[in-house]
N, C-alpha and C. Protein backbone atom coordinates (compact mmCIF):
# COMPACT_ATOMS: atom_id res chain seq x y z
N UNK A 1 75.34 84.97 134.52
CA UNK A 1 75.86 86.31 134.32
C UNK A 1 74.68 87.25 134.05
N UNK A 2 74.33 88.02 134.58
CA UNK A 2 73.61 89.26 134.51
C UNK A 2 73.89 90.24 133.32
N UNK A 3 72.81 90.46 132.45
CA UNK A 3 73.10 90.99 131.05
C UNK A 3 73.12 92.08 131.05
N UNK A 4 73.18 93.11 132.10
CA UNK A 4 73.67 94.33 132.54
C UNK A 4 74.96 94.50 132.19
N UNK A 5 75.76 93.95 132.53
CA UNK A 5 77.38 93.10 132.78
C UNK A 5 77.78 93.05 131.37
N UNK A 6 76.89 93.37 130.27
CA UNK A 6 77.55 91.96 129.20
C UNK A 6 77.42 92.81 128.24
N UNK A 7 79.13 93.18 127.40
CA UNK A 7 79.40 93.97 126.63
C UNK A 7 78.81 93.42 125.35
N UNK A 8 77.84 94.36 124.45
CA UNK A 8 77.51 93.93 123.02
C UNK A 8 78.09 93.24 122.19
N UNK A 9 79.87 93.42 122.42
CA UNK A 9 80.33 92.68 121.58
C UNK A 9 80.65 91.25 122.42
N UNK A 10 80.60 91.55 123.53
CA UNK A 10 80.50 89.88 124.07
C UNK A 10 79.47 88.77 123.62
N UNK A 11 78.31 89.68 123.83
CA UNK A 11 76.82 88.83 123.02
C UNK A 11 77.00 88.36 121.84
N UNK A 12 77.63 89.18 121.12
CA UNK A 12 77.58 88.51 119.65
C UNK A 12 78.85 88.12 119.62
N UNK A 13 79.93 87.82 120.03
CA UNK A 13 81.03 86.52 120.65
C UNK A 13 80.57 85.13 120.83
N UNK A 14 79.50 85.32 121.64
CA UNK A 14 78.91 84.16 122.36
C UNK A 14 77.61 83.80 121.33
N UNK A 15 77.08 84.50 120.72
CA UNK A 15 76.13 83.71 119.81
C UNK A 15 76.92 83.35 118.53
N UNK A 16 77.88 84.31 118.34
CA UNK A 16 78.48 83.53 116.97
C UNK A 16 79.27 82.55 117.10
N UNK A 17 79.64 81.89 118.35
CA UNK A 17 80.12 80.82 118.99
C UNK A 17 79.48 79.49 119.02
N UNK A 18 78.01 80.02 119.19
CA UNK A 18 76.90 78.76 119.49
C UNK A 18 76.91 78.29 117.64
N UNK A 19 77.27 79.52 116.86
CA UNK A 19 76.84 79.08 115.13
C UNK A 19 77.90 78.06 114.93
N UNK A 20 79.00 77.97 115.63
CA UNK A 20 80.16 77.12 115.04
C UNK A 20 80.46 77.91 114.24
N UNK A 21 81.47 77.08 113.16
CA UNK A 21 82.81 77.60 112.62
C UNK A 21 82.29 79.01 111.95
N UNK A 22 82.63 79.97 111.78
CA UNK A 22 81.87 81.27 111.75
C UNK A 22 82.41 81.34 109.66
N UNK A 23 81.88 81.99 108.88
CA UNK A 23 82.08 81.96 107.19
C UNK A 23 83.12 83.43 107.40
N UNK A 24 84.03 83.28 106.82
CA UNK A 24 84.71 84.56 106.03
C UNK A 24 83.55 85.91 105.35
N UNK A 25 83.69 86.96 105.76
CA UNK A 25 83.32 88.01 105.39
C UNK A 25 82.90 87.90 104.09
N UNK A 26 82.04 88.48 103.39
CA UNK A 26 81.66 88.21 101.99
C UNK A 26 82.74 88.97 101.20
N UNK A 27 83.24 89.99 101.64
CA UNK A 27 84.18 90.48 100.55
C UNK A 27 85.50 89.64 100.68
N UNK A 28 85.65 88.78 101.36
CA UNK A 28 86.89 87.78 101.58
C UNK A 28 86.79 86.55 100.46
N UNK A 29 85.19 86.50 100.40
CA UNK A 29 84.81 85.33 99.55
C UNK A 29 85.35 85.43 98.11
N UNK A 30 85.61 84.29 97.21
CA UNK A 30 85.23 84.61 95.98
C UNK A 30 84.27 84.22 95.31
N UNK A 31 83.50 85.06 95.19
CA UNK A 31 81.67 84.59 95.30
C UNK A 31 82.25 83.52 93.67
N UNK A 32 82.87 83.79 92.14
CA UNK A 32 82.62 83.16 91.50
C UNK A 32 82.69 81.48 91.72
N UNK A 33 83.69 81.37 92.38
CA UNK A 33 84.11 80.15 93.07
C UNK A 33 82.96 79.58 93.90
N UNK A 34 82.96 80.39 94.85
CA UNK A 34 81.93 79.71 95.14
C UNK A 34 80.58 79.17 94.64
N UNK A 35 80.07 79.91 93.59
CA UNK A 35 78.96 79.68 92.76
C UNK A 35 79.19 78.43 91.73
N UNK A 36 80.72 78.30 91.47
CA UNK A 36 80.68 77.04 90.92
C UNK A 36 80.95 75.80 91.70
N UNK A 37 81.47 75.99 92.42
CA UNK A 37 82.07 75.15 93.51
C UNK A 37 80.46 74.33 93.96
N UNK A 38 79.10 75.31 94.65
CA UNK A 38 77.83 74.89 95.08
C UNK A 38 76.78 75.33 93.69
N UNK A 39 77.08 75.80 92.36
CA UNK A 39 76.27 75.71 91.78
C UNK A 39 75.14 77.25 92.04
N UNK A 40 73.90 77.23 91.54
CA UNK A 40 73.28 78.25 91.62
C UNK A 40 72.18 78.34 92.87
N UNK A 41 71.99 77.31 92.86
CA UNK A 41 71.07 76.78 94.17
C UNK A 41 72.08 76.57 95.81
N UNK A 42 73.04 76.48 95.31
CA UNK A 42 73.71 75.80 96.31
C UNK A 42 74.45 77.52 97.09
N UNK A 43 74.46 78.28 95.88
CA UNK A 43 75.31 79.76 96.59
C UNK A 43 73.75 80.08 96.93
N UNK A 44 72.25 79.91 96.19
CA UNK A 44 71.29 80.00 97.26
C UNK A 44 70.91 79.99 98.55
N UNK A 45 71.29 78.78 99.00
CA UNK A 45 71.38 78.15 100.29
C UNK A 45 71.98 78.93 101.26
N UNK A 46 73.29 79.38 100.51
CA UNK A 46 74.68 79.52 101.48
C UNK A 46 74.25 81.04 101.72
N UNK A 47 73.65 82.30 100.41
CA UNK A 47 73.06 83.16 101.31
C UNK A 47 71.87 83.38 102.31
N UNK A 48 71.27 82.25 102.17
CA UNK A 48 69.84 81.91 103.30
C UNK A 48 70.46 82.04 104.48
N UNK A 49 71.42 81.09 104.32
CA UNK A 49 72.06 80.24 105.62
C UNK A 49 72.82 81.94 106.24
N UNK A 50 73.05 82.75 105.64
CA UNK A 50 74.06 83.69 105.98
C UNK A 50 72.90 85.31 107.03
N UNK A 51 71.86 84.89 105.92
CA UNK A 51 70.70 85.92 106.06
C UNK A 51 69.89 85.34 108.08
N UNK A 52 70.06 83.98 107.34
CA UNK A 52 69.39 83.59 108.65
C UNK A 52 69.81 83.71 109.72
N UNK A 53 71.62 83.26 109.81
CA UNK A 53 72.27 83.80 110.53
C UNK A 53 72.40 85.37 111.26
N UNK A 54 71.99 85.91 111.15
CA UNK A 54 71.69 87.43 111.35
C UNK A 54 70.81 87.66 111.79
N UNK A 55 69.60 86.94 111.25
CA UNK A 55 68.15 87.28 112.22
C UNK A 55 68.02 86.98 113.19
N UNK A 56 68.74 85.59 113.39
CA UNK A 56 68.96 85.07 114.76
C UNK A 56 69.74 85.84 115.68
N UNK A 57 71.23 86.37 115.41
CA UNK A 57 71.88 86.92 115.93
C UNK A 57 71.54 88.20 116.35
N UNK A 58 70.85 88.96 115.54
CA UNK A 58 70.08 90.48 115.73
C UNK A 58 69.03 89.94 116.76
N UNK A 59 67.85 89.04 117.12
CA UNK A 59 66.87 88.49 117.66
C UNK A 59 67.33 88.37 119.03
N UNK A 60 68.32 87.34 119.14
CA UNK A 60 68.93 87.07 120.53
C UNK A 60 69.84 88.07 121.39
N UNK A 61 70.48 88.99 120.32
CA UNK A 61 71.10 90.49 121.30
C UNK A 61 70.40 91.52 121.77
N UNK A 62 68.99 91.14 120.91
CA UNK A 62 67.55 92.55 121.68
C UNK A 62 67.52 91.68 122.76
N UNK A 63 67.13 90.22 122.50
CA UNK A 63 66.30 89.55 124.05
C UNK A 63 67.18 89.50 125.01
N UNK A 64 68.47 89.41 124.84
CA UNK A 64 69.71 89.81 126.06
C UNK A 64 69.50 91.21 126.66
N UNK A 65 69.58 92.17 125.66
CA UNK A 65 69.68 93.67 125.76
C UNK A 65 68.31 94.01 126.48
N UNK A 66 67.07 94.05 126.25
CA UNK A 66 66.07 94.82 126.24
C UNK A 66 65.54 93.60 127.10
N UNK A 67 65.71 92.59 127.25
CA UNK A 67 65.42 91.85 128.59
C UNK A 67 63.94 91.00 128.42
């Protein structure tokens, strides 16, 4: 498919697809729960994992977009 063709929100369809099961919105979360549930290190992780998610996703819709 030619990325001319390929609506923005399709790109990030298709990369948040490649992440698997995608996390609930943070305001959906209940962060206390969760902090006890993984602890202090562990809701660490889970915003890395969330942050990282994004860089990637922002990274791969320029290199689609801007070619």
């Amino acid at each position: 498919m030619e990325n001319s063709h390929w609506d923005l929100d399709e790109i990030i369809g298709w990369i948040d697809g490649a992440f698997g099961e995608a996390t609930p919105p943070e305001e959906t979360i209940d962060i206390e729960a969760v902090r006890e549930i993984l602890g202090d290190s562990g809701y660490q992780r889970y915003l890395q994992d969330q942050v990282n998610r994004q860089l990637i996703r922002d990274y791969l819709v320029n290199a689609l977009v801007l070619g």
